[in-house]
N, C-alpha and C. Protein backbone atom coordinates (compact mmCIF):
# COMPACT_ATOMS: atom_id res chain seq x y z
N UNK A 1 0.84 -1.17 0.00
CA UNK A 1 0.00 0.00 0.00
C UNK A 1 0.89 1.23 0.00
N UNK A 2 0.53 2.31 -1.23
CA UNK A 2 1.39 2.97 -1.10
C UNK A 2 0.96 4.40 -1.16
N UNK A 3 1.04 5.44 0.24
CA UNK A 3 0.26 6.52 0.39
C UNK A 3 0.70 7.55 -0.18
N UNK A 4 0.02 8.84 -0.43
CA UNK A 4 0.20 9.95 -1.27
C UNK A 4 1.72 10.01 -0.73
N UNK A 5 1.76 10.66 0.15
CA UNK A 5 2.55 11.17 1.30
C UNK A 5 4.19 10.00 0.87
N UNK A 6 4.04 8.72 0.16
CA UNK A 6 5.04 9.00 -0.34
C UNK A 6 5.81 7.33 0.86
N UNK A 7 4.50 7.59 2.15
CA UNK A 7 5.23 6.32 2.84
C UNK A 7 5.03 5.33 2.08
N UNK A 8 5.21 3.78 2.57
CA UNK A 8 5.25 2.79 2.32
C UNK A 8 4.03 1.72 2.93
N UNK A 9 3.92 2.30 4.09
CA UNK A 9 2.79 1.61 4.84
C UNK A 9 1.64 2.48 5.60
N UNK A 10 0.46 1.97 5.95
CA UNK A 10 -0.77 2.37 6.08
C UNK A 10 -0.33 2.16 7.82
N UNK A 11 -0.87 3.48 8.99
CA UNK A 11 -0.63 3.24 9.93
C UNK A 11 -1.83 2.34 10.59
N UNK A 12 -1.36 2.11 12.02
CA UNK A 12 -2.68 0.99 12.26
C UNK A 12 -4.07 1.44 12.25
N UNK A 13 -4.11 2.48 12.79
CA UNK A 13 -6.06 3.01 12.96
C UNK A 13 -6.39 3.40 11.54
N UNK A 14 -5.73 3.64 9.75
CA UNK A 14 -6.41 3.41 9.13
C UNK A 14 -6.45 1.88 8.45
N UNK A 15 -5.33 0.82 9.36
CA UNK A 15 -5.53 -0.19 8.64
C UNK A 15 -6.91 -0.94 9.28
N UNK A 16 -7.26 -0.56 10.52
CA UNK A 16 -8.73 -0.99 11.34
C UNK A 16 -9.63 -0.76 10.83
N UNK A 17 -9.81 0.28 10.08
CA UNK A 17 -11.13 1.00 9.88
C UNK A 17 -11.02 0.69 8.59
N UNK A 18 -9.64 0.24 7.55
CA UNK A 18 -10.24 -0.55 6.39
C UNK A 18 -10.71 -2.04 6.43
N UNK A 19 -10.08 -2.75 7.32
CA UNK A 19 -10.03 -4.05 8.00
C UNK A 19 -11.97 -4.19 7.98
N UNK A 20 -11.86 -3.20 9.00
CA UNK A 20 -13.69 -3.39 9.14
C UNK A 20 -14.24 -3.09 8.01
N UNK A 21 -14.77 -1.99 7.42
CA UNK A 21 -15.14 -1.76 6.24
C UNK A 21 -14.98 -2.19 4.92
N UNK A 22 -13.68 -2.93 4.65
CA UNK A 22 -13.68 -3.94 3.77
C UNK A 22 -13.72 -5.34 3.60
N UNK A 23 -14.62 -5.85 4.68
CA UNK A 23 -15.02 -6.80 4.81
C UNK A 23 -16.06 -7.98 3.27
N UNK A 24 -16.38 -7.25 3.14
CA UNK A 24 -17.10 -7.53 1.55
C UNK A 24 -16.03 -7.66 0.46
N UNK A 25 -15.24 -6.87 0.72
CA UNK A 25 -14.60 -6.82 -0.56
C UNK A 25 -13.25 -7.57 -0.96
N UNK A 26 -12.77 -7.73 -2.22
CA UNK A 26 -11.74 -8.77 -2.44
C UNK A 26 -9.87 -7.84 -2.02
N UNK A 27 -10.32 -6.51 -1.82
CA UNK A 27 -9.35 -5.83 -1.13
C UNK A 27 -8.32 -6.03 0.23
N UNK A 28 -9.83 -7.06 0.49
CA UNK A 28 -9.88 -7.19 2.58
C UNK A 28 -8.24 -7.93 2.74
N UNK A 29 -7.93 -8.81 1.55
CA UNK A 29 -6.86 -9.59 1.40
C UNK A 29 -5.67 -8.85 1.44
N UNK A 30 -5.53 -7.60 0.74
CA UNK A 30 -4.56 -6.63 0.52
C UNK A 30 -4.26 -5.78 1.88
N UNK A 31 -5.56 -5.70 2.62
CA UNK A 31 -5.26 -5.18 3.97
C UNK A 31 -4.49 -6.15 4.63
N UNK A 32 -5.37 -7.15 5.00
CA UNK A 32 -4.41 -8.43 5.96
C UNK A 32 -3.09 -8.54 5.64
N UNK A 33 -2.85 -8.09 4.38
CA UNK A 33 -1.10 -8.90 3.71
C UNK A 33 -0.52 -7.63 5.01
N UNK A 34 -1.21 -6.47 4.75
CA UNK A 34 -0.59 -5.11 5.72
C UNK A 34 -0.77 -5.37 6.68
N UNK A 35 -1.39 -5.71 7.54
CA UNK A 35 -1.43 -6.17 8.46
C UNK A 35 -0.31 -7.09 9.12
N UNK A 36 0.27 -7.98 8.15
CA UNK A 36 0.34 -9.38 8.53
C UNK A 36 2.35 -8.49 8.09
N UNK A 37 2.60 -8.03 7.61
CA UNK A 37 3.80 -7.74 7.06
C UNK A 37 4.16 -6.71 8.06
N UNK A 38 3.39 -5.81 8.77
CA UNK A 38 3.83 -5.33 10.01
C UNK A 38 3.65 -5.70 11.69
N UNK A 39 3.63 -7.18 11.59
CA UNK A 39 3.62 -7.35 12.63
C UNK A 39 2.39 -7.22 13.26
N UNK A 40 1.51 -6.57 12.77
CA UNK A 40 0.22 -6.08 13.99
C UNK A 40 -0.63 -7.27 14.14
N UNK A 41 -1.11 -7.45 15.51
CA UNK A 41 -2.56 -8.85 15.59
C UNK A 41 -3.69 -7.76 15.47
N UNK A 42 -4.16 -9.12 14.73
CA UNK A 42 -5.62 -8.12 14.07
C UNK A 42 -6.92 -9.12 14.67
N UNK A 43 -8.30 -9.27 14.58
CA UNK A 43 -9.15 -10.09 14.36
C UNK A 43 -10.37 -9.25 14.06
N UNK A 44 -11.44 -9.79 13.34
CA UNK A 44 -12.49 -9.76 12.52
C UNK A 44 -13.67 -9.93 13.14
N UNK A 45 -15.04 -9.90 13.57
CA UNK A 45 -15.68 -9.84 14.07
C UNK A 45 -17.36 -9.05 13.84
N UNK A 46 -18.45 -9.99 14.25
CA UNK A 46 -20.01 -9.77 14.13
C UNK A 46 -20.40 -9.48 15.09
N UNK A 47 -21.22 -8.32 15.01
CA UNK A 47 -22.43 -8.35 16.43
C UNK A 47 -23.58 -7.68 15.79
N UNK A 48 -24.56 -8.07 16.33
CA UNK A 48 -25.82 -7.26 15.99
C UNK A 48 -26.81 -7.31 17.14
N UNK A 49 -27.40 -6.09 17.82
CA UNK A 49 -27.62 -5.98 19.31
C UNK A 49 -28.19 -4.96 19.45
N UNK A 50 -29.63 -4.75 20.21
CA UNK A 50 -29.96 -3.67 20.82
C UNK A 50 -29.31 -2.71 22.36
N UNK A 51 -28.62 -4.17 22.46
CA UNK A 51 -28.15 -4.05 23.98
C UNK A 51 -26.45 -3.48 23.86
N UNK A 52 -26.04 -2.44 24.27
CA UNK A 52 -24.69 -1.74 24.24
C UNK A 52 -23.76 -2.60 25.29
N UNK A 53 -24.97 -3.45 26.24
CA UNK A 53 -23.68 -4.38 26.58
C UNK A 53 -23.33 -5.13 25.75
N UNK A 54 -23.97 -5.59 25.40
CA UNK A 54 -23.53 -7.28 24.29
C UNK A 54 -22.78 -6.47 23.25
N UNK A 55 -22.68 -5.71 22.61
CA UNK A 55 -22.01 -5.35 21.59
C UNK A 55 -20.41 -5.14 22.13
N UNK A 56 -19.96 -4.34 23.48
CA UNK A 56 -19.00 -4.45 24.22
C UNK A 56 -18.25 -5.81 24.32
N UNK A 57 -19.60 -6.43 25.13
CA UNK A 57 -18.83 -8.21 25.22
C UNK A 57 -18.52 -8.68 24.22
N UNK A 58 -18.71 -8.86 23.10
CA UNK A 58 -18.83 -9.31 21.71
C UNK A 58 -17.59 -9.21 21.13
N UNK A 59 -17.42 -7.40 21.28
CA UNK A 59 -15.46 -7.04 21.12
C UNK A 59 -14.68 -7.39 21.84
N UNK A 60 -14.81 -7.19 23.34
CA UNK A 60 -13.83 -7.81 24.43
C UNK A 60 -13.48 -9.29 24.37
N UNK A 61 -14.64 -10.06 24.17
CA UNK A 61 -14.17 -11.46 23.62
C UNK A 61 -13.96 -11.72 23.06
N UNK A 62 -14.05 -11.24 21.62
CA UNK A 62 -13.47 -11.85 20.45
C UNK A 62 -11.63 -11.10 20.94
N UNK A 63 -11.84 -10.00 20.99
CA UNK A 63 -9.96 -9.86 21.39
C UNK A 63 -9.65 -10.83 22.62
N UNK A 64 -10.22 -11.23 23.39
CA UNK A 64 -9.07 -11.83 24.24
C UNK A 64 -9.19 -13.71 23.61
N UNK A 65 -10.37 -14.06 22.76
CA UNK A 65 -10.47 -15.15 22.32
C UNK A 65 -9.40 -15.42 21.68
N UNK A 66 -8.62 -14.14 20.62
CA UNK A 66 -7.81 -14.06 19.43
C UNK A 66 -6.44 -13.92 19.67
N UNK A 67 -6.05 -13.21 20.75
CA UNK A 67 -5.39 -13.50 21.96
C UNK A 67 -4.60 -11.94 21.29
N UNK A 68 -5.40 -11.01 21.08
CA UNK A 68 -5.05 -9.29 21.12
C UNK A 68 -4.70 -8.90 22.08
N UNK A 69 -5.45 -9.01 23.31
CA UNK A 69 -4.91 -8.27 24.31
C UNK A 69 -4.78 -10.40 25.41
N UNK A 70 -4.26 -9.80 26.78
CA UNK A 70 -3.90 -10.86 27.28
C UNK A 70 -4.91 -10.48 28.76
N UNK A 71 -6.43 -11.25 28.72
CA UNK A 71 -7.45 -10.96 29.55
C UNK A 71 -6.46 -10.72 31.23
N UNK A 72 -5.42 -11.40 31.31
CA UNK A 72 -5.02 -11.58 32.86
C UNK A 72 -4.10 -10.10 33.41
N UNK A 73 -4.21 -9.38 32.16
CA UNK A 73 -3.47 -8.12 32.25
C UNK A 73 -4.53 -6.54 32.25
N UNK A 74 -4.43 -6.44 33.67
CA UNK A 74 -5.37 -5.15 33.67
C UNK A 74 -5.63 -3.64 32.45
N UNK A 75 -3.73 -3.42 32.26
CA UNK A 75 -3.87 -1.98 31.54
C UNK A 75 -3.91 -2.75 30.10
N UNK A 76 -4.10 -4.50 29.84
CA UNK A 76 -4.68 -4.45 28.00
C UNK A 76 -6.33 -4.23 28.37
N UNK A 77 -6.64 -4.76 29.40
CA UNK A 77 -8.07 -5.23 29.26
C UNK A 77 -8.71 -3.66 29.27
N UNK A 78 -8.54 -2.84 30.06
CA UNK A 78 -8.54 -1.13 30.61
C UNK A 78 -8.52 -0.56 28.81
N UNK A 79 -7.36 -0.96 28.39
CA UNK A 79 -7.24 0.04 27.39
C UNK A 79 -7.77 -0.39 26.09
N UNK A 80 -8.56 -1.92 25.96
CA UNK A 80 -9.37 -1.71 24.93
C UNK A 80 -11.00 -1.52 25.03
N UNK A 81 -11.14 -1.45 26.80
CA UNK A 81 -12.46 -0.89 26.94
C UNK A 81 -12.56 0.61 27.04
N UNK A 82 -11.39 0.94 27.05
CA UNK A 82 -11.41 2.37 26.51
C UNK A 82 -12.00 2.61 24.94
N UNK A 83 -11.37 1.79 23.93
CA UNK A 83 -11.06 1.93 22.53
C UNK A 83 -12.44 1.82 21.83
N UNK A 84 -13.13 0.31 22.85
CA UNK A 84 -14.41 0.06 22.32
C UNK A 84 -15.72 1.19 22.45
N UNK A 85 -15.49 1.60 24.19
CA UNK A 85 -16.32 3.16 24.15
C UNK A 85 -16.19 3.88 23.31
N UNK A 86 -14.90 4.38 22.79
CA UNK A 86 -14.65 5.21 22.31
C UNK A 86 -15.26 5.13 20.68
N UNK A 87 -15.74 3.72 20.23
CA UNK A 87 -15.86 3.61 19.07
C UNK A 87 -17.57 3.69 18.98
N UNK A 88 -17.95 2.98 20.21
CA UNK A 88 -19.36 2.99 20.36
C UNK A 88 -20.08 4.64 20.62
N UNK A 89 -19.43 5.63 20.85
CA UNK A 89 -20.14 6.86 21.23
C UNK A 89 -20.02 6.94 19.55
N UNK A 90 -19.21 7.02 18.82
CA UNK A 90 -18.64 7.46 17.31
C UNK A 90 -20.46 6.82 16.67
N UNK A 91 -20.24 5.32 16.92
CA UNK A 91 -21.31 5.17 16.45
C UNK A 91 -22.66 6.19 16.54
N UNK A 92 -23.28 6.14 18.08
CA UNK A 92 -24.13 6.69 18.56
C UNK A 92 -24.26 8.46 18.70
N UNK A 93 -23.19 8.88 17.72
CA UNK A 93 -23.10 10.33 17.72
C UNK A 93 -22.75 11.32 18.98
N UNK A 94 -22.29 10.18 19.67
CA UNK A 94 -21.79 11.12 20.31
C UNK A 94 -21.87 10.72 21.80
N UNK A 95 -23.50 10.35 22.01
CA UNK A 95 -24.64 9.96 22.85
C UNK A 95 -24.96 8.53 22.52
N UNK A 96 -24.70 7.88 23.28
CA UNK A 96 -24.53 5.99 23.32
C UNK A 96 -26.53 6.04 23.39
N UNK A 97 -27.39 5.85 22.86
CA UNK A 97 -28.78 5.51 22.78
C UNK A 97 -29.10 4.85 21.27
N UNK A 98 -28.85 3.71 21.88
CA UNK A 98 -29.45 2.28 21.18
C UNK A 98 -30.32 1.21 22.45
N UNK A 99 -30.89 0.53 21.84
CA UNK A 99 -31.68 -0.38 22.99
C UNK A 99 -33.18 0.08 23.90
N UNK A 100 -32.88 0.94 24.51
CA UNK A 100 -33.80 1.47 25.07
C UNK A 100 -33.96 2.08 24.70
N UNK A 101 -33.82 3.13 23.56
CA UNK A 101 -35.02 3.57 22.82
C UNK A 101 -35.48 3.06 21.37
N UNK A 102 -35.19 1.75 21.09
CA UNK A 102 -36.01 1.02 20.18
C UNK A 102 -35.00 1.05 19.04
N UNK A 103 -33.15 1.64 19.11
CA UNK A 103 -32.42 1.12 18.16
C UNK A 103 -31.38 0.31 18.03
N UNK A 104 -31.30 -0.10 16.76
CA UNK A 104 -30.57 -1.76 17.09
C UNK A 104 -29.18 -1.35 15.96
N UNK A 105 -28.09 -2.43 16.33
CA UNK A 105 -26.48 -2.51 15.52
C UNK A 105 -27.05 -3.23 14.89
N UNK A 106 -26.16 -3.38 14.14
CA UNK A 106 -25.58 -4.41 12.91
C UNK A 106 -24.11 -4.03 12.53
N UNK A 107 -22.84 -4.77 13.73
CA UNK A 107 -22.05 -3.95 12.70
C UNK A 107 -20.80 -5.12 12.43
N UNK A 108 -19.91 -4.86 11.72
CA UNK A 108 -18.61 -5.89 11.71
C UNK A 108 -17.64 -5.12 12.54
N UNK A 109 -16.94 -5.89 13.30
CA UNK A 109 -15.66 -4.55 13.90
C UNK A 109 -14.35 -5.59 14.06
N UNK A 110 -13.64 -4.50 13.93
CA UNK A 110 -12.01 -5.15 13.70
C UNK A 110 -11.25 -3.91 14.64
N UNK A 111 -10.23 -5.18 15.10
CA UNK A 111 -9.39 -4.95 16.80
C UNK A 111 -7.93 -4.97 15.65
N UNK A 112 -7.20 -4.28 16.23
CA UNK A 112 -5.89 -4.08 15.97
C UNK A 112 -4.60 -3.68 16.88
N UNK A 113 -3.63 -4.50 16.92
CA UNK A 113 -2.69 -4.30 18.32
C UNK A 113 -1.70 -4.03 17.51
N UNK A 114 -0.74 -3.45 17.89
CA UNK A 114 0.94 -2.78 17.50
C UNK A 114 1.27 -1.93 17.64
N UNK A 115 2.59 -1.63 17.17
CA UNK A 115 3.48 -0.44 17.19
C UNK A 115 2.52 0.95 16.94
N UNK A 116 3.00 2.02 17.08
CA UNK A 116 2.40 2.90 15.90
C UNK A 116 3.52 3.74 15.59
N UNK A 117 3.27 3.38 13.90
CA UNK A 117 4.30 4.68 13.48
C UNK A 117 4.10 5.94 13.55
N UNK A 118 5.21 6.80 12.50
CA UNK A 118 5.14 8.13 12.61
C UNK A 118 6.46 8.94 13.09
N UNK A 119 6.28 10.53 12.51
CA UNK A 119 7.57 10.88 12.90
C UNK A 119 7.76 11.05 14.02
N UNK A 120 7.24 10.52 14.93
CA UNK A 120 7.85 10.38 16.67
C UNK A 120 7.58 9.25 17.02
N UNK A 121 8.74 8.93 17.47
CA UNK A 121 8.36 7.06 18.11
C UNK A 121 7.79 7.03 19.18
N UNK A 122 7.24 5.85 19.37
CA UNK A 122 6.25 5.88 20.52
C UNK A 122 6.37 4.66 21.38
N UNK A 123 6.53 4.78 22.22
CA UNK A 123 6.39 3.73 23.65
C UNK A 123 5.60 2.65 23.21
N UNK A 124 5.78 1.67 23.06
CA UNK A 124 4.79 0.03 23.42
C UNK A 124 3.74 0.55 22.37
N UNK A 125 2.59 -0.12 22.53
CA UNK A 125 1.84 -0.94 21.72
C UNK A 125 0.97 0.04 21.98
N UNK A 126 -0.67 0.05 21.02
CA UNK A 126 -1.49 0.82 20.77
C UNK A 126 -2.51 -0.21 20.37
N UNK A 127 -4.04 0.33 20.43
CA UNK A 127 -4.98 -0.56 20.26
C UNK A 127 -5.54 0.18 19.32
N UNK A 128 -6.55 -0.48 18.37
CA UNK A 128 -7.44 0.59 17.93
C UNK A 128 -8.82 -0.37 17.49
N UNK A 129 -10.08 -0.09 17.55
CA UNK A 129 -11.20 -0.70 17.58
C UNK A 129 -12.13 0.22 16.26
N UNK A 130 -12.19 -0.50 15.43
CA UNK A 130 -13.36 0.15 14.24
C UNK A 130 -14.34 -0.69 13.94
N UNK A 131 -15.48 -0.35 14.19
CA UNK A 131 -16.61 -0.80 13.92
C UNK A 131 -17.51 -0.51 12.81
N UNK A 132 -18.39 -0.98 11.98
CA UNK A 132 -19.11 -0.48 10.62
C UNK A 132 -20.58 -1.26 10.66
N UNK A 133 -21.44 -0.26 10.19
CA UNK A 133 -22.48 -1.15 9.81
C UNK A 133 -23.72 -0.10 9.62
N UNK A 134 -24.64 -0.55 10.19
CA UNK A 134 -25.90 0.05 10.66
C UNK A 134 -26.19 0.15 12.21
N UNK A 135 -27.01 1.11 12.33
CA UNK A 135 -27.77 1.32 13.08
C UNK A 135 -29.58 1.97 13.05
N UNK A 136 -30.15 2.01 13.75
CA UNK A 136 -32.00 2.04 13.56
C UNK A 136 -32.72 1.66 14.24
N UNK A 137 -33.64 1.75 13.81
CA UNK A 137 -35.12 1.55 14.03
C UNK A 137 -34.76 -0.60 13.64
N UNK A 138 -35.22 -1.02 14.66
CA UNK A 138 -35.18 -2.88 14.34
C UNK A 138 -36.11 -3.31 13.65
N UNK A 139 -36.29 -3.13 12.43
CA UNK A 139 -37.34 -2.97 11.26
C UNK A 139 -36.04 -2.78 9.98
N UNK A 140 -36.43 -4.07 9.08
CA UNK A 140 -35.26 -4.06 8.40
C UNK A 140 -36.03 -2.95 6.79
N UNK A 141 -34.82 -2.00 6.39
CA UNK A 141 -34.93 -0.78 6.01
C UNK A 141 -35.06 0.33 6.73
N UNK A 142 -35.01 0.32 7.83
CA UNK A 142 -35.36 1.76 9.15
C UNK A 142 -33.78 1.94 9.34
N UNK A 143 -32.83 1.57 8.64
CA UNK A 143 -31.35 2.09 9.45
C UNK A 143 -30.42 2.29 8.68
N UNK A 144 -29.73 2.81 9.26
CA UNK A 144 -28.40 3.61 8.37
C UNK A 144 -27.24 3.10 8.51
N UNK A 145 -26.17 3.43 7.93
CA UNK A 145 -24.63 3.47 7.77
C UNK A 145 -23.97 4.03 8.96
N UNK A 146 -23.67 3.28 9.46
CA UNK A 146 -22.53 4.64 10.40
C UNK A 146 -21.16 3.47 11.18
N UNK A 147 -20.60 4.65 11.40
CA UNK A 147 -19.28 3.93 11.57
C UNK A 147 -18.45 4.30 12.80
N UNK A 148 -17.75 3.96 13.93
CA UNK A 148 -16.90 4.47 15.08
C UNK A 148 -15.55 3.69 15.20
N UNK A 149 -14.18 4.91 15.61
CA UNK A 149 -13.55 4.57 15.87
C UNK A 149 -12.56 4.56 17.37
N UNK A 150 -12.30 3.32 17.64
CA UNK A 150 -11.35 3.74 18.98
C UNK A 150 -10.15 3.77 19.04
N UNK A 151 -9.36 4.54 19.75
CA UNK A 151 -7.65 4.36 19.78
C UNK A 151 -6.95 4.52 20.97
N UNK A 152 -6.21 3.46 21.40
CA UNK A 152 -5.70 3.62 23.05
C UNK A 152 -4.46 3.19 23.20
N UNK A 153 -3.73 3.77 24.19
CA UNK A 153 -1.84 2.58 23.93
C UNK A 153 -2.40 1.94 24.95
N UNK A 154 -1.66 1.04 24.86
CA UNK A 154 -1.40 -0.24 26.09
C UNK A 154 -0.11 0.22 26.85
């Protein structure tokens, strides 16, 4: 992948948020190779939920299932429930209201652990959580596109 700017590689929070979003497509392969050529653990992931817990649990387990973060370690577990809030308000505009007032996910989301580049180096590892899909009214055609992202170091 090769950016305007002339680098060589895609940093991790836009390789998440293509990860998720190109899930459909025959691209998704071209991400993973990026992925997979810098080192970063990645994993892939479904939820569809009125409930903002289950959509939480859904990410937290699939990362510690995939073995992203390491569940027995407080500041991974801390800092991708940071990442996942952070992706879930993105969704919800701002204001987390799904469930109790009658709207439901649908989304794919992809976890990403590593370095992060850039012209300043940076201490240890970084998380980042992107989620895609819909959200609505639970009435299929009542919902929209929308998308959130999270980003946290470990």
């Amino acid at each position: 992948m090769q950016e305007a700017s002339g680098s060589t590689s895609f940093p991790i929070g836009k390789l998440a948020i293509l990860l998720a979003v190109l899930q459909e497509h025959e691209w998704k392969k071209v991400v993973e190779q990026e992925l997979k050529s810098q080192d970063f653990r990645y994993t892939i992931g479904r939820v569809g939920a009125m409930d903002m817990i289950k959509v939480i649990a859904a990410i937290e387990t699939a990362a510690k299932n995939n073995n992203i973060i390491d569940s027995n370690k407080y500041r991974e577990v801390h800092s991708l429930y940071h990442a996942i809030i952070e992706a879930i308000q993105s969704i919800g505009r701002g204001v987390v209201q799904f469930g109790d007032i009658l709207r439901t996910v649908g989304l794919t989301f992809a976890i990403v652990r590593g370095k992060m580049t850039g012209a300043v180096e940076h201490e240890g590892e970084w998380i980042a959580v992107c989620a895609y899909g819909t959200i609505g009214a639970p009435k299929k055609g009542f919902e929209h596109e929308a998308i959130g992202f999270g980003f946290n170091h470990i």
